[in-house]
Each structure stands twice: as structure tokens, then as C-alpha cells.
PDB file of N, CA and C in Angstrom:
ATOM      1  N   UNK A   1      70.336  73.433 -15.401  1.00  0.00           N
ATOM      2  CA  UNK A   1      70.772  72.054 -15.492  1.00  0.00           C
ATOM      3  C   UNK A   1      69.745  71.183 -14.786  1.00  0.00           C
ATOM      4  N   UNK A   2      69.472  70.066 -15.658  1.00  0.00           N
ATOM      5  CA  UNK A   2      68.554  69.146 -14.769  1.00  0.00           C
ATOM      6  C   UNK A   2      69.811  68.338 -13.904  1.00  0.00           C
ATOM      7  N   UNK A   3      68.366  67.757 -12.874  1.00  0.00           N
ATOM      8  CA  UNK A   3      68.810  66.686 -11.958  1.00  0.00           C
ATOM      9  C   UNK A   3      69.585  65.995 -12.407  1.00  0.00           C
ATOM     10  N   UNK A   4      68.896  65.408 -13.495  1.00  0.00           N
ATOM     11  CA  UNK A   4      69.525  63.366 -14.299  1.00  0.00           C
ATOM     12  C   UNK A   4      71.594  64.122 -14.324  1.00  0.00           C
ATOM     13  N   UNK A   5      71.401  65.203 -15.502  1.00  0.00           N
ATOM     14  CA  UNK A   5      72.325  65.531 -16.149  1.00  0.00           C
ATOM     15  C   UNK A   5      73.647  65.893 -14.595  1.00  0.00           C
ATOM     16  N   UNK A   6      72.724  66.696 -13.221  1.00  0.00           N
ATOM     17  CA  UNK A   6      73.629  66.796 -12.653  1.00  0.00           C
ATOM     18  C   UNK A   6      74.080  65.764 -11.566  1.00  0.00           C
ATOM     19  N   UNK A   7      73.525  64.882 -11.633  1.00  0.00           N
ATOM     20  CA  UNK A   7      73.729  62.887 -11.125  1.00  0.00           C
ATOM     21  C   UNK A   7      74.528  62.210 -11.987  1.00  0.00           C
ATOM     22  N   UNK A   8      74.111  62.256 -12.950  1.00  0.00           N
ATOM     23  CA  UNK A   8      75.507  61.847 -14.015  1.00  0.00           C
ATOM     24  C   UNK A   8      77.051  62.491 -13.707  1.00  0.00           C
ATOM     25  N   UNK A   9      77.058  63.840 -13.380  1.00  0.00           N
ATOM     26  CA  UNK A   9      78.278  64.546 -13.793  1.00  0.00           C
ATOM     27  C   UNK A   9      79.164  64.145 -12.086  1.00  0.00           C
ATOM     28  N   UNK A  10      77.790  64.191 -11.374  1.00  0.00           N
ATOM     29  CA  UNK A  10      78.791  63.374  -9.657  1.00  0.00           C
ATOM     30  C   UNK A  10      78.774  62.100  -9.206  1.00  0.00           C
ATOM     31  N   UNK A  11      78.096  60.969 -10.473  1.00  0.00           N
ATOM     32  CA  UNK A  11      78.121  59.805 -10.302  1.00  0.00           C
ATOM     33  C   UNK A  11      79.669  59.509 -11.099  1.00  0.00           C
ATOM     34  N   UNK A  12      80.033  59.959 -12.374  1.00  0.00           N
ATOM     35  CA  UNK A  12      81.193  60.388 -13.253  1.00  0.00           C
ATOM     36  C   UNK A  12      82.398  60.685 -12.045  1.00  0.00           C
ATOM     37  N   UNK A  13      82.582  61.699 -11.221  1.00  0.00           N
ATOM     38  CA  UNK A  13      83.250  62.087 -10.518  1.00  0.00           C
ATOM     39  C   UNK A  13      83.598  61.105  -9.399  1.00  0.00           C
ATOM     40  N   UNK A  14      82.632  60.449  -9.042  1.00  0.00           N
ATOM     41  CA  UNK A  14      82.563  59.181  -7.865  1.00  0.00           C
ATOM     42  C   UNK A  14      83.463  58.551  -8.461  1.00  0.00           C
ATOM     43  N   UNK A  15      82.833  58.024  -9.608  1.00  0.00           N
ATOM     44  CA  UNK A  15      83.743  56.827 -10.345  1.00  0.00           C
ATOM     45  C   UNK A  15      85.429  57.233 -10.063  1.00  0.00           C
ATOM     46  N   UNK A  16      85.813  58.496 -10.855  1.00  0.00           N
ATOM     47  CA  UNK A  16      87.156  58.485 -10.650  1.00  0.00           C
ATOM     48  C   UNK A  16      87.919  58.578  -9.576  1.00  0.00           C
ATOM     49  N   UNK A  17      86.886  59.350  -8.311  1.00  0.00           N
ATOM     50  CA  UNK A  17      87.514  59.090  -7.426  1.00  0.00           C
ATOM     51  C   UNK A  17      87.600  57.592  -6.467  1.00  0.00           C
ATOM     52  N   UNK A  18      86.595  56.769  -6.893  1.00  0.00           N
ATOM     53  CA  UNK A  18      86.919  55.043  -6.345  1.00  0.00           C
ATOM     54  C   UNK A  18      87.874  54.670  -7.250  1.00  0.00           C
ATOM     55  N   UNK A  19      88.679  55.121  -8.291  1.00  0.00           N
ATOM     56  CA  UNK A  19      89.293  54.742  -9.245  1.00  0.00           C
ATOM     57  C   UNK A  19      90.611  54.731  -8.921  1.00  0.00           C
ATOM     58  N   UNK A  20      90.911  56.174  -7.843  1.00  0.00           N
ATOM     59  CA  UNK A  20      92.354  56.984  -8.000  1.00  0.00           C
ATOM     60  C   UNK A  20      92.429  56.567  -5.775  1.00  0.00           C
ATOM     61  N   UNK A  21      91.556  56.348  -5.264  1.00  0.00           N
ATOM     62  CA  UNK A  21      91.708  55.869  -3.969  1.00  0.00           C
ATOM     63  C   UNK A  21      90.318  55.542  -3.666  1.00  0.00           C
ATOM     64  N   UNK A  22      90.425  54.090  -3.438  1.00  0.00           N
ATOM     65  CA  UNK A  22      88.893  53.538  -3.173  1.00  0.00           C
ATOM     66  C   UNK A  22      88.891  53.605  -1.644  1.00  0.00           C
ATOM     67  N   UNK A  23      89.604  53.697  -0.824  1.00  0.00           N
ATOM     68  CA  UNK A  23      89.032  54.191   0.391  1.00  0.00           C
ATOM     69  C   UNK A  23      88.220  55.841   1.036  1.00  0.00           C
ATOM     70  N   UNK A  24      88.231  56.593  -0.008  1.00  0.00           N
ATOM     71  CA  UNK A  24      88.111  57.629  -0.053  1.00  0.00           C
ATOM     72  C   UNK A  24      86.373  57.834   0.457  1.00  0.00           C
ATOM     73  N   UNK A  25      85.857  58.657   0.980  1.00  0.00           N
ATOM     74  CA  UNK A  25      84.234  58.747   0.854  1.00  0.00           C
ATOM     75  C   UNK A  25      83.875  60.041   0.549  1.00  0.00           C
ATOM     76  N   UNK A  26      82.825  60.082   0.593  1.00  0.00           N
ATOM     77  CA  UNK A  26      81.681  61.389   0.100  1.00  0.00           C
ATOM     78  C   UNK A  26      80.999  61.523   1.411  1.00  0.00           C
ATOM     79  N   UNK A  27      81.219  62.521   1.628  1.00  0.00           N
ATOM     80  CA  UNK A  27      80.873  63.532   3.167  1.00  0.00           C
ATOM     81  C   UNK A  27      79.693  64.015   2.583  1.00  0.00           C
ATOM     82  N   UNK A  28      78.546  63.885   3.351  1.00  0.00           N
ATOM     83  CA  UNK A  28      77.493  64.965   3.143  1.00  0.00           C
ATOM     84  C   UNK A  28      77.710  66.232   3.864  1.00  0.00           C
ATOM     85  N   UNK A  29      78.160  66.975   3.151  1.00  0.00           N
ATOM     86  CA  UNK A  29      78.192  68.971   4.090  1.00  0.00           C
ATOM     87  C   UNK A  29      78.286  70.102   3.300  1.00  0.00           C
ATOM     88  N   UNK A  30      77.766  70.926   4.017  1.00  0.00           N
ATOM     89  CA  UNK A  30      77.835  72.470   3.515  1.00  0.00           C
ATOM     90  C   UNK A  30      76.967  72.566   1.974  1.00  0.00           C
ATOM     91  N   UNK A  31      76.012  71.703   1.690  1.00  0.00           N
ATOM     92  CA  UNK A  31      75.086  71.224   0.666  1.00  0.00           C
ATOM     93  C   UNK A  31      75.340  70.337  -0.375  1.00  0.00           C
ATOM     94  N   UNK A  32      76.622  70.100  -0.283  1.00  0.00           N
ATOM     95  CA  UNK A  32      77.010  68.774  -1.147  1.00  0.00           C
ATOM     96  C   UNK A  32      77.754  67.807  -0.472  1.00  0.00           C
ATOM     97  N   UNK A  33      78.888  67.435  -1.232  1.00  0.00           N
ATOM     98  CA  UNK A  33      79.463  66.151  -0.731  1.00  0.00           C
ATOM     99  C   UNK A  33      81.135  66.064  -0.558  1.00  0.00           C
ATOM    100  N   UNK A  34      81.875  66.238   0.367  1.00  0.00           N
ATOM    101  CA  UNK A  34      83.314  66.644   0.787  1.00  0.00           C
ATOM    102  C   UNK A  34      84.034  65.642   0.407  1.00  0.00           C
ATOM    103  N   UNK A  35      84.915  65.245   0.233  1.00  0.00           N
ATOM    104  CA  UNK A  35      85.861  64.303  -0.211  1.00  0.00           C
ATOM    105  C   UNK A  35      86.561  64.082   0.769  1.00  0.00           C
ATOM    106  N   UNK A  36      86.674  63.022   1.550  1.00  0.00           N
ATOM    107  CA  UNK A  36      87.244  62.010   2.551  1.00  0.00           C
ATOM    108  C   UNK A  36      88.328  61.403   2.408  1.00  0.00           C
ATOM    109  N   UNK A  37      89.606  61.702   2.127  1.00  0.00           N
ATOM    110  CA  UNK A  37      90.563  60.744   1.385  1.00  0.00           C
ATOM    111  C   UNK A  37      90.944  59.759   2.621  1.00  0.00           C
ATOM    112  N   UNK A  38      90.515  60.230   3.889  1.00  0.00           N
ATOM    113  CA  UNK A  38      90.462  58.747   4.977  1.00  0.00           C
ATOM    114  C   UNK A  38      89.967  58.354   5.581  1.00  0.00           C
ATOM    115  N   UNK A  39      89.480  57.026   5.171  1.00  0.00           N
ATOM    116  CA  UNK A  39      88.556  56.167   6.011  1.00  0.00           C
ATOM    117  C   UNK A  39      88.068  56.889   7.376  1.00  0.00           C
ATOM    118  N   UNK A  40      89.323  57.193   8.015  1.00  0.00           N
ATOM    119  CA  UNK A  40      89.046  57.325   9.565  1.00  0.00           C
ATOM    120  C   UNK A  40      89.263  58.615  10.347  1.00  0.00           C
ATOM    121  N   UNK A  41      89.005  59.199   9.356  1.00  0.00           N
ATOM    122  CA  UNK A  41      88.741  60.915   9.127  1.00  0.00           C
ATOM    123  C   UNK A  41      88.050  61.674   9.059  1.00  0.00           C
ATOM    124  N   UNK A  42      87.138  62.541   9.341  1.00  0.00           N
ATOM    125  CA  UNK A  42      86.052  63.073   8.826  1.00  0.00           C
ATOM    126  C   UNK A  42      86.309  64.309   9.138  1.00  0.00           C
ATOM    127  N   UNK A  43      87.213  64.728   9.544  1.00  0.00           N
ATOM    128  CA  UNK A  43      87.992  66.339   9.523  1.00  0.00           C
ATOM    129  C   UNK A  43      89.252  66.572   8.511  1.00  0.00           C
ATOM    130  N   UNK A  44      89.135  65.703   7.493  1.00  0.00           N
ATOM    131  CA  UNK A  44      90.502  66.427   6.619  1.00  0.00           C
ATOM    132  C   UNK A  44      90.012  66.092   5.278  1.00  0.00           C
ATOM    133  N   UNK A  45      89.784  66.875   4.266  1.00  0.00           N
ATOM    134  CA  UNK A  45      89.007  67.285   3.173  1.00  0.00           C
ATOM    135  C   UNK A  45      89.634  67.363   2.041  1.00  0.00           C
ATOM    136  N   UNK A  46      89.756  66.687   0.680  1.00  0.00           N
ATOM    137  CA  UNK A  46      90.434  67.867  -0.458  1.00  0.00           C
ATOM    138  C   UNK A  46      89.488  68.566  -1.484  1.00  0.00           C
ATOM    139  N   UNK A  47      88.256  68.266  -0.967  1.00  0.00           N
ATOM    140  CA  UNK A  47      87.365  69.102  -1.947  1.00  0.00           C
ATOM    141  C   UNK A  47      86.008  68.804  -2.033  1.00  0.00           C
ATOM    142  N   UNK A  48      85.100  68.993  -3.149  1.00  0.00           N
ATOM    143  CA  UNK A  48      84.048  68.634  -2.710  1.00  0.00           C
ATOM    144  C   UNK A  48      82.968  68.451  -4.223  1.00  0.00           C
ATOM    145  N   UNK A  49      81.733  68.233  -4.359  1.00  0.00           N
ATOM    146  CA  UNK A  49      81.297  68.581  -5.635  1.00  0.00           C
ATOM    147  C   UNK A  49      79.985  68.992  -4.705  1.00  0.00           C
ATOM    148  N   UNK A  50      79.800  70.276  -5.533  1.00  0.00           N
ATOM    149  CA  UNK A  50      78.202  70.871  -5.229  1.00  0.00           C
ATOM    150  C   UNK A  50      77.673  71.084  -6.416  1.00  0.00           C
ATOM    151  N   UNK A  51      76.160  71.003  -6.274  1.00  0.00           N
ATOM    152  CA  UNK A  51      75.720  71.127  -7.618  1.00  0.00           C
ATOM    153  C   UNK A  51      74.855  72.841  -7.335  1.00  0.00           C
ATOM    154  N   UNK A  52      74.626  73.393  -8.583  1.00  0.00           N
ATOM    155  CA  UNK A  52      74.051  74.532  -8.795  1.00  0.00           C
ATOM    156  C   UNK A  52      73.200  74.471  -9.775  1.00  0.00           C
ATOM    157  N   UNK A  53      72.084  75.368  -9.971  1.00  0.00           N
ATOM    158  CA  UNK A  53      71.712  75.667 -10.835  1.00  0.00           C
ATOM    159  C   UNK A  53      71.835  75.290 -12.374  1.00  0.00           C
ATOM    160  N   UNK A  54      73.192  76.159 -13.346  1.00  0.00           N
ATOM    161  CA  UNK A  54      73.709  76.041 -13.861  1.00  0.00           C
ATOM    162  C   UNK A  54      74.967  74.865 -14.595  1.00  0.00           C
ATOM    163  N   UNK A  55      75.467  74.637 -12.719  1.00  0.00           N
ATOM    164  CA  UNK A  55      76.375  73.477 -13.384  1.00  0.00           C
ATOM    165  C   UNK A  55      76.537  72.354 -12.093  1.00  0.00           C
ATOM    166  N   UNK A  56      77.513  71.823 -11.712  1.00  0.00           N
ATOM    167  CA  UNK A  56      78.056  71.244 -10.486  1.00  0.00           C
ATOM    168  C   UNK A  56      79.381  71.846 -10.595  1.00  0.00           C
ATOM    169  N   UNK A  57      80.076  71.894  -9.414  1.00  0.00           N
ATOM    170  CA  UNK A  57      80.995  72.855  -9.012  1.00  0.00           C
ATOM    171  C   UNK A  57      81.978  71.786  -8.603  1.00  0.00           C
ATOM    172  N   UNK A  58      83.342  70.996  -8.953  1.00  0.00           N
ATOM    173  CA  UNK A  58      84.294  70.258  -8.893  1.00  0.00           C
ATOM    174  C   UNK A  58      85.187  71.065  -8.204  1.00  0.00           C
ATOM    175  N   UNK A  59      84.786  71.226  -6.732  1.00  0.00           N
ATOM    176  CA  UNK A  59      86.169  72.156  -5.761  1.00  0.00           C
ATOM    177  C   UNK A  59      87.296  71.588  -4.935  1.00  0.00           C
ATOM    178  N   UNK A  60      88.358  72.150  -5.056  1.00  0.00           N
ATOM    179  CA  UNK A  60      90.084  71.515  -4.616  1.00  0.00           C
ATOM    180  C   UNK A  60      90.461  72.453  -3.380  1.00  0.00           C
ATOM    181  N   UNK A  61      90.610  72.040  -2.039  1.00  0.00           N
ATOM    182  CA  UNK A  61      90.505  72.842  -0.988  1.00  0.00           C
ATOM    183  C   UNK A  61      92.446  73.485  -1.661  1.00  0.00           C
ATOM    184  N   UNK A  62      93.227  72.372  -1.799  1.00  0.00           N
ATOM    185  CA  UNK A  62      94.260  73.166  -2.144  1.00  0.00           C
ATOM    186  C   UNK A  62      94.415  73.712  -3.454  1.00  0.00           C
ATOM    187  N   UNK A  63      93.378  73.591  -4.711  1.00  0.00           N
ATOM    188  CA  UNK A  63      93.605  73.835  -5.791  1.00  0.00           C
ATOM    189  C   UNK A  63      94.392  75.417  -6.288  1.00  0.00           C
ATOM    190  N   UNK A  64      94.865  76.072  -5.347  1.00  0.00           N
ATOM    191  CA  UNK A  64      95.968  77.460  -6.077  1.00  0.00           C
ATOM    192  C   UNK A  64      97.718  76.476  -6.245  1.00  0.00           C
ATOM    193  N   UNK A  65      97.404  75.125  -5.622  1.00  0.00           N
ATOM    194  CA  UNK A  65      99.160  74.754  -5.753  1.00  0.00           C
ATOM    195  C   UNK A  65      99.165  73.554  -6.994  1.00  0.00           C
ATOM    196  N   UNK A  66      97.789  73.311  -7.577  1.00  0.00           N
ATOM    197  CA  UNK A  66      97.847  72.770  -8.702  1.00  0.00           C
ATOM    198  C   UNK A  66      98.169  73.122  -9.760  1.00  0.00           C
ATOM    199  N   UNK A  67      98.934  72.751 -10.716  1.00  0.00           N
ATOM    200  CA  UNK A  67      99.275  72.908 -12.309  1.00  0.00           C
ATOM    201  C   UNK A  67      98.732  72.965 -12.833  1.00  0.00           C
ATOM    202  N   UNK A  68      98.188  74.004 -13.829  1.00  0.00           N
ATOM    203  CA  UNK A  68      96.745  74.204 -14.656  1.00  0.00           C
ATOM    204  C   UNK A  68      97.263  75.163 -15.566  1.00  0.00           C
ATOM    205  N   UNK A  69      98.458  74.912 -16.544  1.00  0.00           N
ATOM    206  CA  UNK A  69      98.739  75.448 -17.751  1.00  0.00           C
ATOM    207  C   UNK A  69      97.648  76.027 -18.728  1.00  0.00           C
ATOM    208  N   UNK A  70      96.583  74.924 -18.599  1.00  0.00           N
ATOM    209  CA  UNK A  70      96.019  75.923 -19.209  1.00  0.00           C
ATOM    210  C   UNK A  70      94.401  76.469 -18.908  1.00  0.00           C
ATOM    211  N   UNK A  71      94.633  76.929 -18.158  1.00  0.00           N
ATOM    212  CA  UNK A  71      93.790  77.628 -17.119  1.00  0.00           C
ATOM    213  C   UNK A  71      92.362  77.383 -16.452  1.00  0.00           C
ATOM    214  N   UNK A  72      92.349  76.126 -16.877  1.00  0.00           N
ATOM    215  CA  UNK A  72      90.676  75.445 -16.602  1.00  0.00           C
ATOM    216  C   UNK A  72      90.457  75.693 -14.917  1.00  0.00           C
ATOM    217  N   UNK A  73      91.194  76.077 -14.278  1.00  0.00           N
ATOM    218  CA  UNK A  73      90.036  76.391 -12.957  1.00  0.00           C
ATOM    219  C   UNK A  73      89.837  77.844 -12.604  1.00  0.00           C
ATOM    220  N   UNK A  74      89.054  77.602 -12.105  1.00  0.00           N
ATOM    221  CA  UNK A  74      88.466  78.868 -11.714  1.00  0.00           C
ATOM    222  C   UNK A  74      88.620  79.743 -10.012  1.00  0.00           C
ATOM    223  N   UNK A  75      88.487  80.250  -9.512  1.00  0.00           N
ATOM    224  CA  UNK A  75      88.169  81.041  -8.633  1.00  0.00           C
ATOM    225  C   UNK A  75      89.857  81.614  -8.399  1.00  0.00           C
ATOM    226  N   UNK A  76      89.838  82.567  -7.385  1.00  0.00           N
ATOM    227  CA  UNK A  76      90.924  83.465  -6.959  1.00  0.00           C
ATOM    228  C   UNK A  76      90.758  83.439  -5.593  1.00  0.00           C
ATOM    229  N   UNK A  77      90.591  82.882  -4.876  1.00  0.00           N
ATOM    230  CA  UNK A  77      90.670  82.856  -2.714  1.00  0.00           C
ATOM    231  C   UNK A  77      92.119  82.299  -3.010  1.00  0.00           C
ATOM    232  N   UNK A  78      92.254  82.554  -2.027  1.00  0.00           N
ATOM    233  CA  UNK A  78      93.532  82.185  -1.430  1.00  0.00           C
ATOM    234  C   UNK A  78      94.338  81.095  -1.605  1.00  0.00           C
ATOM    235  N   UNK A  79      93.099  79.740  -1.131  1.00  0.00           N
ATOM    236  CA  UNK A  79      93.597  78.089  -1.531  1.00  0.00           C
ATOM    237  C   UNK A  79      92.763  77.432  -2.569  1.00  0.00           C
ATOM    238  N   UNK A  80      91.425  78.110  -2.237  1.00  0.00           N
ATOM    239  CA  UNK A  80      90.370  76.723  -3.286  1.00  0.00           C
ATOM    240  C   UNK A  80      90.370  77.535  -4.540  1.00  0.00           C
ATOM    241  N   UNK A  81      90.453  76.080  -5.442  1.00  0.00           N
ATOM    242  CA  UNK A  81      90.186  76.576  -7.005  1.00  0.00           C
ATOM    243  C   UNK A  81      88.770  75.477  -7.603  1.00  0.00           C
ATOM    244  N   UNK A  82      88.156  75.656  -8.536  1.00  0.00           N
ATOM    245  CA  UNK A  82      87.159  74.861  -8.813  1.00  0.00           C
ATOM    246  C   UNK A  82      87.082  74.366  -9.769  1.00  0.00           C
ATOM    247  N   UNK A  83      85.907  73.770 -10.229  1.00  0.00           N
ATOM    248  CA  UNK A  83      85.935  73.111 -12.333  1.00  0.00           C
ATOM    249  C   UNK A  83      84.394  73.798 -12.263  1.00  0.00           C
ATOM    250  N   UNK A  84      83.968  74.228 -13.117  1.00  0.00           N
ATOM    251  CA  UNK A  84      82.654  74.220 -13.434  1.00  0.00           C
ATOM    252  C   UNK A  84      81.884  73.083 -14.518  1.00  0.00           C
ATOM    253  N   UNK A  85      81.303  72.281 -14.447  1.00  0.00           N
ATOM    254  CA  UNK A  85      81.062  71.133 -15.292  1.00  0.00           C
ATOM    255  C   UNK A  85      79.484  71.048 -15.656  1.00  0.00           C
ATOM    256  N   UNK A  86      79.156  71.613 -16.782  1.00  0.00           N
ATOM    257  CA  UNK A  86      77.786  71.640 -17.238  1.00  0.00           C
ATOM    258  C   UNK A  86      77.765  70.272 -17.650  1.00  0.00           C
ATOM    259  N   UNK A  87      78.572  69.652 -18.437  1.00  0.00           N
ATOM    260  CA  UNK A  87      78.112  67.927 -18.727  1.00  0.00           C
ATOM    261  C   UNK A  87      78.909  67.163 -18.736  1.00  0.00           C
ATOM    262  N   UNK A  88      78.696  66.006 -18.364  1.00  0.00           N
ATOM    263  CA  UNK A  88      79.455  64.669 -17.826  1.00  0.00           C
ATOM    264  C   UNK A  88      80.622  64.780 -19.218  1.00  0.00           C
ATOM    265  N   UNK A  89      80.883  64.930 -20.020  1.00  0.00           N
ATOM    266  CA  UNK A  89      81.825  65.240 -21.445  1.00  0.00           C
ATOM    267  C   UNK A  89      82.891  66.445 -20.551  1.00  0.00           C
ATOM    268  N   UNK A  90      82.280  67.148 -19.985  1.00  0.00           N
ATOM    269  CA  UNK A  90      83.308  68.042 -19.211  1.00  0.00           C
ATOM    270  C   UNK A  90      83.828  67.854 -18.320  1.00  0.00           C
ATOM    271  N   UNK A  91      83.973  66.599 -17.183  1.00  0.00           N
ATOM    272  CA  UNK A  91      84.293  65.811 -16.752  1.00  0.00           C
ATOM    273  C   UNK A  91      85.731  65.581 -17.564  1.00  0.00           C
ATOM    274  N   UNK A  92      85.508  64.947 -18.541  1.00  0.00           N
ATOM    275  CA  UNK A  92      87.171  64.328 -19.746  1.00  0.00           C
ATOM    276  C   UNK A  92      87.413  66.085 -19.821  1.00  0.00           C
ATOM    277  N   UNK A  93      86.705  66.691 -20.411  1.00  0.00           N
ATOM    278  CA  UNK A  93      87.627  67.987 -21.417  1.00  0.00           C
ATOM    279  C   UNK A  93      88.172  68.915 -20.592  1.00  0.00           C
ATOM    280  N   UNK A  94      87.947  69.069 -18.931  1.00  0.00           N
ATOM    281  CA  UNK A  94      88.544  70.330 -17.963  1.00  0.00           C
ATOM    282  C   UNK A  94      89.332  69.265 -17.576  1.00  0.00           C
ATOM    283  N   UNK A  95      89.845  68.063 -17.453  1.00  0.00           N
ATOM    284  CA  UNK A  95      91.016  67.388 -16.737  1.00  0.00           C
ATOM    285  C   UNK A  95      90.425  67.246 -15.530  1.00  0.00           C
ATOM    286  N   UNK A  96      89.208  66.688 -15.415  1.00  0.00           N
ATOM    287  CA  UNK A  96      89.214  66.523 -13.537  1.00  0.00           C
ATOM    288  C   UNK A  96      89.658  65.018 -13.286  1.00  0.00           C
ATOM    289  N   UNK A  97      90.114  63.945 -13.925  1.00  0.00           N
ATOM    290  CA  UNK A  97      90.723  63.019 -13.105  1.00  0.00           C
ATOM    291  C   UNK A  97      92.224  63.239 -12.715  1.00  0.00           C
ATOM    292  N   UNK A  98      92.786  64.245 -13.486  1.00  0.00           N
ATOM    293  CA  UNK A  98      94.393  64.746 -13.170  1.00  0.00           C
ATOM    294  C   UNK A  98      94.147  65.895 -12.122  1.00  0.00           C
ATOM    295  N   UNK A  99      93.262  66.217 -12.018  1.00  0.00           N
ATOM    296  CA  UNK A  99      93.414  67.179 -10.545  1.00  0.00           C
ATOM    297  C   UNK A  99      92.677  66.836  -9.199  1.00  0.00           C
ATOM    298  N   UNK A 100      91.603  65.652  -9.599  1.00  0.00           N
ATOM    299  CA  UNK A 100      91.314  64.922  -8.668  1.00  0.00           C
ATOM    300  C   UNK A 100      92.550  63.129  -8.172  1.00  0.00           C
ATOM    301  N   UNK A 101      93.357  63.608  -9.186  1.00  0.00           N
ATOM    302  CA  UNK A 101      94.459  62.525  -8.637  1.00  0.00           C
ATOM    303  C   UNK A 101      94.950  63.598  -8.047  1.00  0.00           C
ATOM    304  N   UNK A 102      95.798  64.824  -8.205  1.00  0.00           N
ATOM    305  CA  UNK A 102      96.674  65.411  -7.283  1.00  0.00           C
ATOM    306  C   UNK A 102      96.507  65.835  -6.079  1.00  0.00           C
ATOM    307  N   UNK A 103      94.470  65.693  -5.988  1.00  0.00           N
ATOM    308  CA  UNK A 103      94.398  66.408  -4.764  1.00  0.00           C
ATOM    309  C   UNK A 103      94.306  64.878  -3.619  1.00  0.00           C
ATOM    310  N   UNK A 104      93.741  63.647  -4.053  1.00  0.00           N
ATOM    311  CA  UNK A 104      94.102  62.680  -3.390  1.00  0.00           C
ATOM    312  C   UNK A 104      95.661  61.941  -3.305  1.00  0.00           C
ATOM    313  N   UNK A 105      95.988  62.654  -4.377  1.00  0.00           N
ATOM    314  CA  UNK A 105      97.778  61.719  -3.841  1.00  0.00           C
ATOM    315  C   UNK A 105      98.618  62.655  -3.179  1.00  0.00           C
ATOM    316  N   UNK A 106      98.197  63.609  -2.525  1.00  0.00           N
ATOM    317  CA  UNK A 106      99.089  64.519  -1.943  1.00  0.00           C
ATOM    318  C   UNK A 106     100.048  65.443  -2.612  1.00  0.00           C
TER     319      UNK A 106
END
């Protein structure tokens, strides 16, 4: 995956998340960017986007208590589940503004 394509897919992701809580920020850590759902917080997290190689990685620290009928996330730990998103189009087609609303609305 190029750069452009993987700036698009976490500029895409920004958007929805200033969309679904605009106080929210983007943490620089652990090589990407943590999700801040409070201003005045910088120790409580619901996820994060890292980019790879291959794709950018859309991760939900609680994503095993999310609803995902039909099975778009990925991993098996304990709490975090992820999206894998090769292009900003996958963004709409894995549902990440419905699981990036659940992980900011509690």
C-alpha cells in the first residue's frame, strides 16, 4: 500500500471520528495514532489506526463486545478486535463508522 492511499484511508477515519465526537483526538503512540474520546485524558483509549504495509489496521480496544453479524473484524485476544482497510471504499463496505460510533458512545 502506498502512502497517499494509506493518508486517505486515516484522513477518511478522522473525518468520522470529528463527525461522531468532535472533542475526541488522535494520540501519537505505539506507531500510530490512539483515539482520545477526552479532551482531558490521555490515559483512556478506544482504539487506534496503524498503518502497515499491506493495509491500515482500524483497532477497538473493546471490540470482542461489539455486534458484528457479519463478521468483518478480525483478531481473537481477549478484548481488541480490528478492520483491515486496503482502501478508503473499505472504510463504507467493513462498517467502520458503526463501530467507530459504538466505541466512542460507550
Amino acid at each position: 500500500m502506498d502512502s497517499t492511499t494509506a493518508g486517505d484511508i486515516e484522513d477518511r477515519v478522522r473525518e468520522i471520528v470529528e463527525e461522531i465526537a468532535p472533542d475526541a483526538r488522535f494520540v501519537p503512540k505505539y506507531g500510530g495514532h490512539v483515539i482520545a474520546p477526552d479532551p482531558d485524558d490521555d490515559t483512556h483509549f478506544v482504539g487506534g489506526v496503524f498503518a502497515y504495509a499491506e493495509h491500515v489496521s482500524l483497532e477497538f480496544s473493546q471490540g470482542a463486545d461489539f455486534d458484528d453479524p457479519d463478521g468483518r473484524l478480525e483478531g481473537g485476544g481477549k478484548r481488541r478486535r480490528h478492520l483491515k482497510l486496503r482502501s478508503v471504499e473499505d472504510v463504507r463496505k467493513k462498517g467502520a463508522e458503526g463501530f467507530l460510533r459504538r466505541a466512542l458512545d460507550g
